[in-house]
Protein backbone atom coordinates (compact mmCIF):
# COMPACT_ATOMS: atom_id res chain seq x y z
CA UNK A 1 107.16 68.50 112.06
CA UNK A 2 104.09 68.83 111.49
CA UNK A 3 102.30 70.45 108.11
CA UNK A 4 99.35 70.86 109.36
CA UNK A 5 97.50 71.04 105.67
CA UNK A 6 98.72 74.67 105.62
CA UNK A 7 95.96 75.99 107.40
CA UNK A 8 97.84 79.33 108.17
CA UNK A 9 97.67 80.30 104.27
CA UNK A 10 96.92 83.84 103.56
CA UNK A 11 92.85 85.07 104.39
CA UNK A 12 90.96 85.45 100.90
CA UNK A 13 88.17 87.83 102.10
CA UNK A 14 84.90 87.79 99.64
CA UNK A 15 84.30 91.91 97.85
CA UNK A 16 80.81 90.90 97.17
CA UNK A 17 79.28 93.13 99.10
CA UNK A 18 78.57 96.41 97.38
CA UNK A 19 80.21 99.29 99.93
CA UNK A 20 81.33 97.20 102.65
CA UNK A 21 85.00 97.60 103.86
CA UNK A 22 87.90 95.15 103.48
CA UNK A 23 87.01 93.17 106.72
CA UNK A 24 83.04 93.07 106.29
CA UNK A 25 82.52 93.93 109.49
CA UNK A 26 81.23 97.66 108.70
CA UNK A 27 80.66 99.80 105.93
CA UNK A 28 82.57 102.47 104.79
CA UNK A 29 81.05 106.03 104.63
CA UNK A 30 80.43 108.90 101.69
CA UNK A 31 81.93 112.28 102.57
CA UNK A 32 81.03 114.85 100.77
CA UNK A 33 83.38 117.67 100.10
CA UNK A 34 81.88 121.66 100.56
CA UNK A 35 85.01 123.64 100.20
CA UNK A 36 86.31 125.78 97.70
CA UNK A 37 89.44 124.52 96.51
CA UNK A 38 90.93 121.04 96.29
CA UNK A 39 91.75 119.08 99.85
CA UNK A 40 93.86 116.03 100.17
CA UNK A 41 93.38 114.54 103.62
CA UNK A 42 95.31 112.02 105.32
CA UNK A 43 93.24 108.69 106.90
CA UNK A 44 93.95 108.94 111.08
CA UNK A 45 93.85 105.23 111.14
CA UNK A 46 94.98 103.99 107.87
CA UNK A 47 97.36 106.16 106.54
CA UNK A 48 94.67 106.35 103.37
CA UNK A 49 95.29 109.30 101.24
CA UNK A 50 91.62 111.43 100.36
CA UNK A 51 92.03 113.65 97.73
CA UNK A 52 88.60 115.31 97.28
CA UNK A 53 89.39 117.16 93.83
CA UNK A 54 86.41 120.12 93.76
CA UNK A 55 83.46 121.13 95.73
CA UNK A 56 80.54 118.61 96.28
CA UNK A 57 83.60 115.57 95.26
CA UNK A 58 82.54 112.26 97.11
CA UNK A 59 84.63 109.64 98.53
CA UNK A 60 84.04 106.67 100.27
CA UNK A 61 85.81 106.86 103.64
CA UNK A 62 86.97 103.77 105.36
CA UNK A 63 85.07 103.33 108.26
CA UNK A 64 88.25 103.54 110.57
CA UNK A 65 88.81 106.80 109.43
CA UNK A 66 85.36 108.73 109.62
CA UNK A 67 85.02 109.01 113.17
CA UNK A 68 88.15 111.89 112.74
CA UNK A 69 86.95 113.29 109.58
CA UNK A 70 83.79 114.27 111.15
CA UNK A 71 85.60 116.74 112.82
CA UNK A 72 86.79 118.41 109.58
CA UNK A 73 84.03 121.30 108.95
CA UNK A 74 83.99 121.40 104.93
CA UNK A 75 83.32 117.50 104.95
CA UNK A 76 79.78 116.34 105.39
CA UNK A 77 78.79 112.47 105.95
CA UNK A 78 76.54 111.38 103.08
């Protein structure tokens, strides 16, 4: 058998990067929320719960998920 130097240990990915997502590849977006009362909204591609608490609330949105919550009138990309 072969060890191999247990090259298939788990992927440490650097957070330096101030508002990049998890994988680096691209950032994640602000959403801005103009409603009146509270909305929790589900991520289409992660599953991520977005609970935007008041009027004008920002979140950052993982970049997976903004492409759908475009489409959601009383959020506005930052």
């Amino acid at each position: 058998m072969c060890n191999c130097g247990n090259k298939r240990g788990p992927l440490v990915l650097s957070s330096g990067q101030a508002g990049a997502s998890a994988t680096g590849i691209w950032s994640d977006i602000w959403f801005e929320y103009t409603g009146g009362t509270a909305l929790t909204v589900k991520g289409f591609i992660t599953g991520r719960m977005y609970r935007f608490s008041e009027r004008g609330a920002l979140l950052l949105v993982d970049y997976r998920d903004a492409a759908k919550m475009l489409l959601i009138p009383s959020l506005k990309r930052k």
